[in-house]
C-alpha atoms as a PDB file:
ATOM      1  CA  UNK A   1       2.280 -13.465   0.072  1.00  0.00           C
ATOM      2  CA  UNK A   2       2.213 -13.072  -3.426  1.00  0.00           C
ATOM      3  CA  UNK A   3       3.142  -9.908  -5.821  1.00  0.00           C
ATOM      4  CA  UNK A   4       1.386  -7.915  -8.146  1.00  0.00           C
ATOM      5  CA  UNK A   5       2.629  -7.602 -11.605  1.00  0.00           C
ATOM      6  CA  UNK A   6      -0.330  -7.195 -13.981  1.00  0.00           C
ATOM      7  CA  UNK A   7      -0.834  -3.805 -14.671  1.00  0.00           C
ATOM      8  CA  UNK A   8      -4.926  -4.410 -14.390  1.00  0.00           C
ATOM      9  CA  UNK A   9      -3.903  -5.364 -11.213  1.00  0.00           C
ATOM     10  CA  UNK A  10      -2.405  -2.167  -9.739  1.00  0.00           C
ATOM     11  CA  UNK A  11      -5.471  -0.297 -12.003  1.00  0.00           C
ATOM     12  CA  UNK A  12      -7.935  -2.333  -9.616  1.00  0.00           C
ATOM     13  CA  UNK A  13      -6.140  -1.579  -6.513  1.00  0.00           C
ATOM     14  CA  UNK A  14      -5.631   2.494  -7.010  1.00  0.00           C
ATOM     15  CA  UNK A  15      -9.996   2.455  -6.843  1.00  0.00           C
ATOM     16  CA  UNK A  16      -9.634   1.219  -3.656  1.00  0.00           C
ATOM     17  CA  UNK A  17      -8.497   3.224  -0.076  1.00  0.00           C
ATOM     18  CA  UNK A  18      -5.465   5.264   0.074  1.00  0.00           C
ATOM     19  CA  UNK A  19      -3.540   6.656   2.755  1.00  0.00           C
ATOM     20  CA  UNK A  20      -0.173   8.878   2.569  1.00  0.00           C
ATOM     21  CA  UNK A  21       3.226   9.013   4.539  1.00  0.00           C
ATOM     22  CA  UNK A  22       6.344  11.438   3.752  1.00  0.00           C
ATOM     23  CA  UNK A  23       8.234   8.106   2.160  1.00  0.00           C
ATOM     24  CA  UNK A  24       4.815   6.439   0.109  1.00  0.00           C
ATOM     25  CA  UNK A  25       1.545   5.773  -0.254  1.00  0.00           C
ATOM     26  CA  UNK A  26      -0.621   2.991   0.472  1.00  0.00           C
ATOM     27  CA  UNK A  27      -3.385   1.596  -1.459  1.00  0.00           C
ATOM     28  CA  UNK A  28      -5.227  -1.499  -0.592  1.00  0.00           C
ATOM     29  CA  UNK A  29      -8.491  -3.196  -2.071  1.00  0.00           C
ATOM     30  CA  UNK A  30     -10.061  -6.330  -0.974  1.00  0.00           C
ATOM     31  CA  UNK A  31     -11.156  -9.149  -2.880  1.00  0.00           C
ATOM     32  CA  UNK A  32     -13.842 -11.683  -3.087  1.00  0.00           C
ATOM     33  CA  UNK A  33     -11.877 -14.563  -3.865  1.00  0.00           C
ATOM     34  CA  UNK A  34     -10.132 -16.783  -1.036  1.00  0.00           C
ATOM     35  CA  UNK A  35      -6.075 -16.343  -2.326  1.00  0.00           C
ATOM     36  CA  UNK A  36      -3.412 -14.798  -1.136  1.00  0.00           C
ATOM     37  CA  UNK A  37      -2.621 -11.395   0.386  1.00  0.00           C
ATOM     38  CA  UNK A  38      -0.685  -9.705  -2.483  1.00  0.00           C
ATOM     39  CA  UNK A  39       1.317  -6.645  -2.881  1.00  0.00           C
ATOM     40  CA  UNK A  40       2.812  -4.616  -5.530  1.00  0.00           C
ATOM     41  CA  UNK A  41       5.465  -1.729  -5.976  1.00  0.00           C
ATOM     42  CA  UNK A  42       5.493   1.037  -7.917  1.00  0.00           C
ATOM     43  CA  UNK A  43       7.759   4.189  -8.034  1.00  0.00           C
ATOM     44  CA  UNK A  44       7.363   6.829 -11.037  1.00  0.00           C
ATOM     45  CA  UNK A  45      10.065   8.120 -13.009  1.00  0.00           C
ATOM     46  CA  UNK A  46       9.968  11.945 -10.924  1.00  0.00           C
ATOM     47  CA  UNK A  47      11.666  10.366  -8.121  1.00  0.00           C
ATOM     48  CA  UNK A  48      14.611   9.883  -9.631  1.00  0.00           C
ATOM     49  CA  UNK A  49      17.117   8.054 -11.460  1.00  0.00           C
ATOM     50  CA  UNK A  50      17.107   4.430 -12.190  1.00  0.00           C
ATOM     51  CA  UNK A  51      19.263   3.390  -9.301  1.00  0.00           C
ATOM     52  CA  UNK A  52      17.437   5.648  -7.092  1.00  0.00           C
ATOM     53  CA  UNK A  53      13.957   4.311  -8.209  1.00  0.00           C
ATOM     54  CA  UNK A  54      15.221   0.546  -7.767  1.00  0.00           C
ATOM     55  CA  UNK A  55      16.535   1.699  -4.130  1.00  0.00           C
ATOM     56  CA  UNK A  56      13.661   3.199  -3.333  1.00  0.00           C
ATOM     57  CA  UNK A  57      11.562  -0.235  -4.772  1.00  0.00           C
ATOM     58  CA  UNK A  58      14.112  -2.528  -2.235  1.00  0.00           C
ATOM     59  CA  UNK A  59      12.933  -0.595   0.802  1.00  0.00           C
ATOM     60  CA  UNK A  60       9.803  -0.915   0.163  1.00  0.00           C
ATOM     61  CA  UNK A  61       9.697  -4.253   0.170  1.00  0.00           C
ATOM     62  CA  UNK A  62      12.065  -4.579   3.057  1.00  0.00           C
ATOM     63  CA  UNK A  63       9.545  -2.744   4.728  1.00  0.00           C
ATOM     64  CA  UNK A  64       6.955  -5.815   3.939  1.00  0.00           C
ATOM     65  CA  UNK A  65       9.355  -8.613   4.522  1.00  0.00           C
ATOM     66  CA  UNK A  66       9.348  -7.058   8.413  1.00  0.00           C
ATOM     67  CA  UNK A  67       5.776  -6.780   9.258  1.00  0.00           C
ATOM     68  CA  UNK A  68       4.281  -9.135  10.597  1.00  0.00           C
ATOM     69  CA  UNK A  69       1.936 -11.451   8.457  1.00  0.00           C
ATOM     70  CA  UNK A  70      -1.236 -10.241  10.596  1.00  0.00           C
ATOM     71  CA  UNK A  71      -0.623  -6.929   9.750  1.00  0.00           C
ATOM     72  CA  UNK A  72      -1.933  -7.507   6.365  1.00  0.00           C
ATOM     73  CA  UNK A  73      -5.557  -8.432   5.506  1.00  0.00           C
ATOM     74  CA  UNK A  74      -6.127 -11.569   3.789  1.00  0.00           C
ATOM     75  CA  UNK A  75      -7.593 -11.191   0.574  1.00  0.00           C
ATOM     76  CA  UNK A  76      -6.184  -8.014  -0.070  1.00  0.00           C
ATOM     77  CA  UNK A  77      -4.096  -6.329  -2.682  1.00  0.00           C
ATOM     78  CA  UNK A  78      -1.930  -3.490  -1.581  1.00  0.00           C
ATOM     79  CA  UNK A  79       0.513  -1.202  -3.494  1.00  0.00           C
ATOM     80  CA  UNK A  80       3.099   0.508  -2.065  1.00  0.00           C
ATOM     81  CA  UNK A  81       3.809   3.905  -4.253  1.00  0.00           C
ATOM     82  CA  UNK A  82       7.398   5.166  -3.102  1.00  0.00           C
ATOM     83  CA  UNK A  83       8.109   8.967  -3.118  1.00  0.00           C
ATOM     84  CA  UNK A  84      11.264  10.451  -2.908  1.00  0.00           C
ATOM     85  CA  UNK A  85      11.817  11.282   0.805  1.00  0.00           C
ATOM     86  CA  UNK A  86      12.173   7.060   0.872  1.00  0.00           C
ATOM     87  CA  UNK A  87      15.571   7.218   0.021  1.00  0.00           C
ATOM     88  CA  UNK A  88      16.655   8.817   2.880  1.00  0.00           C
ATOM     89  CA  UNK A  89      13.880   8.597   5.579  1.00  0.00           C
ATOM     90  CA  UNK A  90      15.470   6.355   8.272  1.00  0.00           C
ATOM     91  CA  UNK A  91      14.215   3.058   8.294  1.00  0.00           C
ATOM     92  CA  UNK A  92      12.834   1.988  11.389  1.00  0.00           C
ATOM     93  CA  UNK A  93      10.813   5.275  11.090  1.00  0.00           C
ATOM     94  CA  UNK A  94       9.247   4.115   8.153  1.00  0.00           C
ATOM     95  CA  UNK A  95       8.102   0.949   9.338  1.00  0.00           C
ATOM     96  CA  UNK A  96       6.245   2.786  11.961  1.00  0.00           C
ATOM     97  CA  UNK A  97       4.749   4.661   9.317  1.00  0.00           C
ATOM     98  CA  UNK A  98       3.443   1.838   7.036  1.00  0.00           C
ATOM     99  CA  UNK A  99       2.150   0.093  10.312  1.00  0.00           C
ATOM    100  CA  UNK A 100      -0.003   3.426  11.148  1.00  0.00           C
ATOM    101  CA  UNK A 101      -0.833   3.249   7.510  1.00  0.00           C
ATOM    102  CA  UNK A 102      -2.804   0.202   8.010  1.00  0.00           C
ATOM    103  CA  UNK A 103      -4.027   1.014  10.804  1.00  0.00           C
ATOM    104  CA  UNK A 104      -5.801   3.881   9.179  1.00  0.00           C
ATOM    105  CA  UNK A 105      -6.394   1.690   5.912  1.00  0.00           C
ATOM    106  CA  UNK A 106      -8.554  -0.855   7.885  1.00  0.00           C
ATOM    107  CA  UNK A 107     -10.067   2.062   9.898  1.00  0.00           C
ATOM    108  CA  UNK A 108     -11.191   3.624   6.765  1.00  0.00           C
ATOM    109  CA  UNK A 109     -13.245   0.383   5.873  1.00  0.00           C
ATOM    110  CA  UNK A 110     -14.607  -0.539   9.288  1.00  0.00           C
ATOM    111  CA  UNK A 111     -16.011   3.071   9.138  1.00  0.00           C
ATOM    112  CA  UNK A 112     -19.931   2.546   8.628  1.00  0.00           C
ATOM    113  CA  UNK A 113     -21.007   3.513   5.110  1.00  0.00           C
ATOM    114  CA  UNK A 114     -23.755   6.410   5.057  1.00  0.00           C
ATOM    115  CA  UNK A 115     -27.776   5.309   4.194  1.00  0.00           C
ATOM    116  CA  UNK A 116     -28.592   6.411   1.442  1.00  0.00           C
ATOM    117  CA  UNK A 117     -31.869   8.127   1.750  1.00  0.00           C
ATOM    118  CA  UNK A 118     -34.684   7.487  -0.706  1.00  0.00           C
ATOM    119  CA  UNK A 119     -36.946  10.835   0.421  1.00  0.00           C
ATOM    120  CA  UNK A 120     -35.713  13.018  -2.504  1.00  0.00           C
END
């Protein structure tokens, strides 16, 4: 697993499906090409000071150190945007939460796209 550190990179990904729990947000976008699942982290300046921000950043990628490596699709970007609550949401709670997260995220894209209808 590789990270994300262009910022065309995490500019690509926020186009792509979203999904929201009390600590972050996930984002994910898949790729055409065959490399690596890669993820990035983000946290904006509202949530905090700098050593609250970089706290905030280390959970997060606790969080994706823990899952398992099936739990992410391959050839997939995600970004993890942390909020506030992260700093003192308990952790094992959280986990749980990203794990629904994808869930939903690869719901979201097994969900059949609408026909467009050419009768206008």
């Amino acid at each position: 697993m590789d990270r994300l550190r262009q910022r065309a990179d995490f500019l690509a990904v926020a186009n792509g499906a979203r999904t929201s729990t009390a600590a972050f947000v996930v984002q994910r976008r898949r790729r055409d090409d065959d490399g690596p699942v890669r993820v990035g982290f983000t946290v904006t300046k509202k949530n905090g000071t700098a050593t609250e921000r970089n706290r905030i950043r280390r959970r997060l990628r606790e969080l994706i150190k823990r899952l398992p490596d099936i739990s992410l699709q391959p050839h997939s970007d995600y970004v993890l945007i942390g909020r506030r609550a992260a700093l003192t949401s308990d952790f094992a709670n959280m986990l749980g939460d990203l794990r629904q997260a994808l869930h939903r995220l690869d719901r979201q894209n097994r969900a059949p796209q609408p026909e467009k209808n050419d009768e206008t």
